[in-house]
C-alpha atoms as a PDB file:
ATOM      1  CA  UNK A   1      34.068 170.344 -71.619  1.00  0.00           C
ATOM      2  CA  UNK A   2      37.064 170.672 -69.879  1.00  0.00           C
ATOM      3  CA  UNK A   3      39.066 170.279 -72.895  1.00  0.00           C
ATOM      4  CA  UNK A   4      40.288 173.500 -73.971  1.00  0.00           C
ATOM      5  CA  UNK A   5      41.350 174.962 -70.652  1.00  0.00           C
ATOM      6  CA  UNK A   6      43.650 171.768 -70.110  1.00  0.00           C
ATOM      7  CA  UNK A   7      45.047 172.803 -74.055  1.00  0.00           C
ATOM      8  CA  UNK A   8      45.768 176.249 -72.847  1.00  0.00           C
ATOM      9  CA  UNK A   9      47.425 175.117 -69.602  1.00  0.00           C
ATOM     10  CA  UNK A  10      49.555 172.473 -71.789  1.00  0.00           C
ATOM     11  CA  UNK A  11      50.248 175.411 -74.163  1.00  0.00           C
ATOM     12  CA  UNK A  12      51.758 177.406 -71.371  1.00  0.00           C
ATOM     13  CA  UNK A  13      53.660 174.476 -69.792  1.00  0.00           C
ATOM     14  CA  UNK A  14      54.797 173.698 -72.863  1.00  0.00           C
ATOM     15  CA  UNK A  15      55.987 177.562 -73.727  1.00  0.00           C
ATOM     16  CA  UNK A  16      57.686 177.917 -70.482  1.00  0.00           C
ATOM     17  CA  UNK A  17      59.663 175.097 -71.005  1.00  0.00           C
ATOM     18  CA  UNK A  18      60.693 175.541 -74.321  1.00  0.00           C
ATOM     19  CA  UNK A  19      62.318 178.539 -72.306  1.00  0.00           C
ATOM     20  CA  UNK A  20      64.467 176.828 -70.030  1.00  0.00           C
ATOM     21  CA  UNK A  21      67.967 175.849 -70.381  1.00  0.00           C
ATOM     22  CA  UNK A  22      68.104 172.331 -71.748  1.00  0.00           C
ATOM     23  CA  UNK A  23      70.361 170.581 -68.940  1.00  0.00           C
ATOM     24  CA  UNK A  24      68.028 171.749 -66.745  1.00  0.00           C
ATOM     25  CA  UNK A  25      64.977 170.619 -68.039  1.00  0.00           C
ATOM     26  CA  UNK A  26      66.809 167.542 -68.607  1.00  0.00           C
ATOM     27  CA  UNK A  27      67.961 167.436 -64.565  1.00  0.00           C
ATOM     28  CA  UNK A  28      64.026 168.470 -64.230  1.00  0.00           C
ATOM     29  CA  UNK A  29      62.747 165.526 -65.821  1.00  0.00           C
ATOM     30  CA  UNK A  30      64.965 163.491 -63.908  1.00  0.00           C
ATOM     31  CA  UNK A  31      63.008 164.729 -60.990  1.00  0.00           C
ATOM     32  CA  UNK A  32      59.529 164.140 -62.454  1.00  0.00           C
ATOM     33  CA  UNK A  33      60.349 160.583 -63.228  1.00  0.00           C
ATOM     34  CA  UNK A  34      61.367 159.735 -59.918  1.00  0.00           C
ATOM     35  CA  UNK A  35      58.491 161.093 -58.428  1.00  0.00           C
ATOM     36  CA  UNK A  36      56.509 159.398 -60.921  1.00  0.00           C
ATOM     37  CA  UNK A  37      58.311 155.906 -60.004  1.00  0.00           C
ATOM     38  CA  UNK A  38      57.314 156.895 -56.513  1.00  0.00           C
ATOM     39  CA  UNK A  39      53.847 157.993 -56.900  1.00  0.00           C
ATOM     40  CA  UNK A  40      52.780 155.583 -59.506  1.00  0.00           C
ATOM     41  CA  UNK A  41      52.593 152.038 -58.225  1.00  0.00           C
ATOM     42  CA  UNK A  42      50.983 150.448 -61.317  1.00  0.00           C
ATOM     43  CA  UNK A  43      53.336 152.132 -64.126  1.00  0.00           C
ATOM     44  CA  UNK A  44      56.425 150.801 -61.653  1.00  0.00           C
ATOM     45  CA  UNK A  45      54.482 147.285 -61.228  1.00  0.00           C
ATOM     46  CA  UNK A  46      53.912 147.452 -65.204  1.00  0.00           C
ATOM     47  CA  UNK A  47      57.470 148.272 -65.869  1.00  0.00           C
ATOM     48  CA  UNK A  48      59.345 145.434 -63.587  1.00  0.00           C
ATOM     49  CA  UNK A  49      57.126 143.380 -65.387  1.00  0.00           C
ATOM     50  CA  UNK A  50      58.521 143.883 -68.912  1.00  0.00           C
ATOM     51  CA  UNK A  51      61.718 143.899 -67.408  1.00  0.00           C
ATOM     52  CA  UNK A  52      61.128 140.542 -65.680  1.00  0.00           C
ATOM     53  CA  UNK A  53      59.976 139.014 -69.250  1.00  0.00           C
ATOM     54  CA  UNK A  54      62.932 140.580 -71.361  1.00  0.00           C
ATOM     55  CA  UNK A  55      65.481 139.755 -68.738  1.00  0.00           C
ATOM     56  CA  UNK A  56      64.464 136.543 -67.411  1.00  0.00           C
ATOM     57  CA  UNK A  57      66.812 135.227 -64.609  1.00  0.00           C
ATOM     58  CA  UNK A  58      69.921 137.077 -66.033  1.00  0.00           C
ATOM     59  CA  UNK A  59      69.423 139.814 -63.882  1.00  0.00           C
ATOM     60  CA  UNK A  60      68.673 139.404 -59.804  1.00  0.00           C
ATOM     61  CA  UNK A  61      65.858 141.412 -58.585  1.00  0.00           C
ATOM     62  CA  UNK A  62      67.774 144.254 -57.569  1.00  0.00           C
ATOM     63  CA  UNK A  63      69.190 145.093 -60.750  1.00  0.00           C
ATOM     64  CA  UNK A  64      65.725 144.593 -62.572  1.00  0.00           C
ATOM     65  CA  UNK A  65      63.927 147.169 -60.255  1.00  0.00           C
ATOM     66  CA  UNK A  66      67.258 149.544 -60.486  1.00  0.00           C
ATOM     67  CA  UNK A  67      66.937 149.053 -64.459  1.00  0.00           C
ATOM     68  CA  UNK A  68      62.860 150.201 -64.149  1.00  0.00           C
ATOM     69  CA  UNK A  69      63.772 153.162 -61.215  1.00  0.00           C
ATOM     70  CA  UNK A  70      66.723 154.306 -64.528  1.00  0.00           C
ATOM     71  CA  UNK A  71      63.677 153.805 -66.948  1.00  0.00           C
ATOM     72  CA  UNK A  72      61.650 156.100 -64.953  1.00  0.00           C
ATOM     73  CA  UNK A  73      64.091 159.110 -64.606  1.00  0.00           C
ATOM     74  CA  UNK A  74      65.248 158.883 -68.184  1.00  0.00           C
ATOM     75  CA  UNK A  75      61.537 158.612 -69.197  1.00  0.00           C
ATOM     76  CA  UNK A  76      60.926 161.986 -67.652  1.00  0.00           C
ATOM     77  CA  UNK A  77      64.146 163.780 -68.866  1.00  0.00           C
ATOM     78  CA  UNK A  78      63.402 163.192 -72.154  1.00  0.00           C
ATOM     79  CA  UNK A  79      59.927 163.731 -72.267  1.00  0.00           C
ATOM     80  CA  UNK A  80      60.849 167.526 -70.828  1.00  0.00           C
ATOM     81  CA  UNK A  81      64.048 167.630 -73.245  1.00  0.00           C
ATOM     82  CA  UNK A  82      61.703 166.241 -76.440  1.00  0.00           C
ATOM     83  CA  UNK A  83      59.260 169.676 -75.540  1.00  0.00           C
ATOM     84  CA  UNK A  84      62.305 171.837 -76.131  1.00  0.00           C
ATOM     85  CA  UNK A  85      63.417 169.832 -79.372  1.00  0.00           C
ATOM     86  CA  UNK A  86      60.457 170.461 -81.275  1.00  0.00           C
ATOM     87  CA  UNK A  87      61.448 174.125 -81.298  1.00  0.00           C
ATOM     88  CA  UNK A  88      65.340 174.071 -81.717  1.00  0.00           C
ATOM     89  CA  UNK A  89      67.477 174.173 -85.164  1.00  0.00           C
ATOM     90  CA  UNK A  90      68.461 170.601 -85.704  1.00  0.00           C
ATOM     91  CA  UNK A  91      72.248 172.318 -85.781  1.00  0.00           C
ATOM     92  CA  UNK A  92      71.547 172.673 -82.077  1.00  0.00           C
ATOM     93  CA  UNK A  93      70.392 169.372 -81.731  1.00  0.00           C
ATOM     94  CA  UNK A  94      72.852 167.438 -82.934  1.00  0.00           C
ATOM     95  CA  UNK A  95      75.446 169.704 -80.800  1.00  0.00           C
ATOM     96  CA  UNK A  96      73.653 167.582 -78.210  1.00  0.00           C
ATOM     97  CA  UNK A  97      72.133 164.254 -79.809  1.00  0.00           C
ATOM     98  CA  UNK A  98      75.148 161.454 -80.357  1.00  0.00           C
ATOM     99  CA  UNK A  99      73.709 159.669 -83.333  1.00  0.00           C
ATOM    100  CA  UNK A 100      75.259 155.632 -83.632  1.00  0.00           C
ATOM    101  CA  UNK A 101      75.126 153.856 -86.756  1.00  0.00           C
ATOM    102  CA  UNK A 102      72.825 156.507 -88.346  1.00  0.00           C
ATOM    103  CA  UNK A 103      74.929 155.893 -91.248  1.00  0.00           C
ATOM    104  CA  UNK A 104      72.502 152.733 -92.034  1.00  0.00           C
ATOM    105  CA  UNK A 105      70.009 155.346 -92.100  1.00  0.00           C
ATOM    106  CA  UNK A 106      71.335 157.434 -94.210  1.00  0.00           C
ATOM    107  CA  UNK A 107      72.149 154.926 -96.231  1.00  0.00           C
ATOM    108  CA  UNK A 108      68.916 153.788 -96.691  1.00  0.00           C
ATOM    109  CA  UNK A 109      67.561 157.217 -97.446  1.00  0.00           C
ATOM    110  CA  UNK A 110      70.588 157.299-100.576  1.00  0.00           C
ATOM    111  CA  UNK A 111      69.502 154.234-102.037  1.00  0.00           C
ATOM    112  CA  UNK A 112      65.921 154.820-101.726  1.00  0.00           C
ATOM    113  CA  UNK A 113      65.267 152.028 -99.652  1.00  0.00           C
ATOM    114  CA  UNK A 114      62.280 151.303 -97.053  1.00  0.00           C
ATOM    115  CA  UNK A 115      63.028 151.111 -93.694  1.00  0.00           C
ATOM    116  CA  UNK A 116      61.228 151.044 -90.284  1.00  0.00           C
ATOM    117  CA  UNK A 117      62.888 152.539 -87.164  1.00  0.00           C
ATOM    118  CA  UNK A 118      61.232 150.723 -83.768  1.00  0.00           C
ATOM    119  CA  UNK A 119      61.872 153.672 -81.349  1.00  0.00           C
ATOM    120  CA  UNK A 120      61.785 153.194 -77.387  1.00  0.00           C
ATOM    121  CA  UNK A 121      60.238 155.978 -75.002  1.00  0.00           C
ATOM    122  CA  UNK A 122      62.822 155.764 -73.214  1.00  0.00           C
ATOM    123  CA  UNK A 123      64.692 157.575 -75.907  1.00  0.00           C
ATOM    124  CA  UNK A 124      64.318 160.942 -77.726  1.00  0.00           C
ATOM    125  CA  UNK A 125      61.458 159.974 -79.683  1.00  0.00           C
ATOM    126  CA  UNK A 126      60.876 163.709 -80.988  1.00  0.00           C
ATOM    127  CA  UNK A 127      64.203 163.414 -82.487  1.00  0.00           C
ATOM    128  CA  UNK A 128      62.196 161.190 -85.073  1.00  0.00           C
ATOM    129  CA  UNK A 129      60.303 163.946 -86.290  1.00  0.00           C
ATOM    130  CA  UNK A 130      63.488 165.289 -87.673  1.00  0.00           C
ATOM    131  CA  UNK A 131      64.294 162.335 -89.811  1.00  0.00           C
ATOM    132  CA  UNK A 132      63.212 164.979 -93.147  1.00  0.00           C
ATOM    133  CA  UNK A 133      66.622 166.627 -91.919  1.00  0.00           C
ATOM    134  CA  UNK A 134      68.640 163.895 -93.554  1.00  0.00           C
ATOM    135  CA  UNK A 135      65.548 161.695 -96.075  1.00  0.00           C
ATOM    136  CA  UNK A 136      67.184 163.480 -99.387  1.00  0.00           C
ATOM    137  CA  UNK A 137      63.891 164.046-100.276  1.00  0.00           C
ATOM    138  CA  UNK A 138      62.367 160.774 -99.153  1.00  0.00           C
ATOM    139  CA  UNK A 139      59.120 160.830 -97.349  1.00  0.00           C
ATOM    140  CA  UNK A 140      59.111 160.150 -93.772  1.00  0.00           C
ATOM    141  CA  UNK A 141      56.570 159.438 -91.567  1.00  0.00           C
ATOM    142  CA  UNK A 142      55.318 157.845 -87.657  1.00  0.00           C
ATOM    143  CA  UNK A 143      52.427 156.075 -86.473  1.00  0.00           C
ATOM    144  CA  UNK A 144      51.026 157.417 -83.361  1.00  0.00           C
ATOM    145  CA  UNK A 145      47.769 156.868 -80.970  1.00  0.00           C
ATOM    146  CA  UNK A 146      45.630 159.603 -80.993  1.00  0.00           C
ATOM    147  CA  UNK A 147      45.541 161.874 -78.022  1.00  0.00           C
ATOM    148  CA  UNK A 148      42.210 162.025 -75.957  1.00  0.00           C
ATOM    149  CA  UNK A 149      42.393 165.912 -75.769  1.00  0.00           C
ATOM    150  CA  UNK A 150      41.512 166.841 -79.440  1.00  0.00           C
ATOM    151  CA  UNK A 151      43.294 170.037 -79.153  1.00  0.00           C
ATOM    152  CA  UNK A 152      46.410 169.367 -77.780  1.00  0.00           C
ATOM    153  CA  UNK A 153      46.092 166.451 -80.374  1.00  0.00           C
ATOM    154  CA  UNK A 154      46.281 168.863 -83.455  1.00  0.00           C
ATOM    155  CA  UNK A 155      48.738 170.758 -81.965  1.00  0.00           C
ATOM    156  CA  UNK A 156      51.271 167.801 -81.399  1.00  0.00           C
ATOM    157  CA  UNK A 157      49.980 166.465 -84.723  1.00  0.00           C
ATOM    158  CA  UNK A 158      51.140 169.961 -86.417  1.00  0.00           C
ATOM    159  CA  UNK A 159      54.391 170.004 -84.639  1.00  0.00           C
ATOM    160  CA  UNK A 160      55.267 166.622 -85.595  1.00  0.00           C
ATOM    161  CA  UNK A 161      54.295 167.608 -89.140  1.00  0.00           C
ATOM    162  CA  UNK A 162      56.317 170.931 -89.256  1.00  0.00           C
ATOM    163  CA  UNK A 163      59.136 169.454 -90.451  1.00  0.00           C
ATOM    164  CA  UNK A 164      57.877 167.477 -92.960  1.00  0.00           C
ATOM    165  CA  UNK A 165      56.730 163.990 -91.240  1.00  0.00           C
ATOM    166  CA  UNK A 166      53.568 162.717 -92.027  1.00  0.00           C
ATOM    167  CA  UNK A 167      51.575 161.013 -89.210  1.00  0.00           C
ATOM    168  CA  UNK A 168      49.846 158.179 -89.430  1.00  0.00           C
ATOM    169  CA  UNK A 169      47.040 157.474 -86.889  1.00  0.00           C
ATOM    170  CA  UNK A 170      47.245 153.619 -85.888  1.00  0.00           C
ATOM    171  CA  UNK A 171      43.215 153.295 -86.101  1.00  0.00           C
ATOM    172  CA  UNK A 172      43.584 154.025 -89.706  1.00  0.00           C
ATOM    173  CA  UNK A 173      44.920 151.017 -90.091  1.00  0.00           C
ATOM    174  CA  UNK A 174      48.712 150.468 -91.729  1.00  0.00           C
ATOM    175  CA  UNK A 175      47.551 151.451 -95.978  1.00  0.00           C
ATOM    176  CA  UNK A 176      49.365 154.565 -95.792  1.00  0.00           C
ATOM    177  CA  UNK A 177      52.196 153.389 -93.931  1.00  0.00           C
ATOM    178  CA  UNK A 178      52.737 150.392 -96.478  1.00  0.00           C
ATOM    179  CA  UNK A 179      52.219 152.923 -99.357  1.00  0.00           C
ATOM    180  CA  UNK A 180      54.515 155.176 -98.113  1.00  0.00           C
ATOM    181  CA  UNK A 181      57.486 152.021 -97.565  1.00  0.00           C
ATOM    182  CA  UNK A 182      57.051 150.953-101.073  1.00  0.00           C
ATOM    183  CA  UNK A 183      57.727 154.464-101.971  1.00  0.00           C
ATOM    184  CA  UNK A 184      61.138 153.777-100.926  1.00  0.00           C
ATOM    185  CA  UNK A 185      60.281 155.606 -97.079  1.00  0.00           C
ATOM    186  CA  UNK A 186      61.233 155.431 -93.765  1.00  0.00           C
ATOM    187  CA  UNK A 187      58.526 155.082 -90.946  1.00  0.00           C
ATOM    188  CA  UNK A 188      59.102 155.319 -87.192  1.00  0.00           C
ATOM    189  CA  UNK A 189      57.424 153.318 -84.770  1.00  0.00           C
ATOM    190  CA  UNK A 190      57.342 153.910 -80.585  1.00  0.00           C
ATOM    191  CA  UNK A 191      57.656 149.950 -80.204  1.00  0.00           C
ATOM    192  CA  UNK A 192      56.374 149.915 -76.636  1.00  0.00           C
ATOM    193  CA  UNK A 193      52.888 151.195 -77.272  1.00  0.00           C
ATOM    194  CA  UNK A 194      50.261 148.675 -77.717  1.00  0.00           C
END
């Protein structure tokens, strides 16, 4: 019911934003995400937990919950900067983006080899949606979860798609992401969704 008014309010967020500066939105999302480490008690519980696992006792407690207060800022800058990417040149993008060892990438896409690329939130994912820029004509594609709000779920889906990534839905099970490996592909995977 309430559906399409939320779309229409995430469609205007989301066109603002695509008109602000990008430092700013990036400084902006800082902002968010430490209000969201503040105001969210179960996501920062949730988070000190993974850390706890993947760190073990190399870390003291201190630097684990300084490592999940970082995750949370960078978390929200990129989620505001990733709005703004989906609408830039990629020129403009990579004025920004620092890319390291893309060349194994790359050469993966020249030699027509499969690859899978397990991508962090806390990183540009929407830079992902790019990967077409440099495939050589290779198919490249993600796996997402669907998004509750079917509207703002097409809409992502399309913008994701724009540039030539297909998207898998992970309920469809993994067919078309194996077909599209053995085609010599490259997938992308957010490896910190369930």
């Amino acid at each position: 019911m309430f559906d399409y008014p939320v779309y229409l309010l995430y469609r205007a967020g989301t066109d603002l934003l695509v008109l602000l500066p990008l430092p700013f939105l990036f400084a902006m999302g800082q902002i968010c995400g430490a209000i969201a480490w503040l105001f969210l008690p179960q996501y920062r519980k949730l988070a000190l937990r993974n850390v706890r696992i993947a760190f073990g006792d190399e870390l003291s407690e201190t630097e684990m919950r300084r490592i999940v207060r970082r995750h949370f800022r960078w978390l929200g800058a990129n989620l505001l900067c990733s709005v703004k990417f989906t609408r830039m040149p990629m020129e403009k993008i990579l004025e920004r983006v620092r890319l390291e060892n893309f060349e194994l990438v790359e050469n993966c896409f020249r030699q027509k080899k499969p690859f899978v690329l397990l991508i962090s939130h806390i990183g540009s994912w929407e830079f992902c949606t790019r990967l077409s820029h440099f495939s050589r004509g290779q198919r490249t594609a993600t796996i997402y979860q669907r998004i509750r709000n079917r509207h703002i779920d097409r809409h992502v889906r399309k913008a994701r798609s724009r540039f030539g990534l297909e998207v898998f839905e992970r309920s469809e099970g993994f067919g078309k992401a194996i077909e599209l490996l053995r085609s010599g592909g490259g997938i992308g995977i957010l490896m910190d969704q369930h």
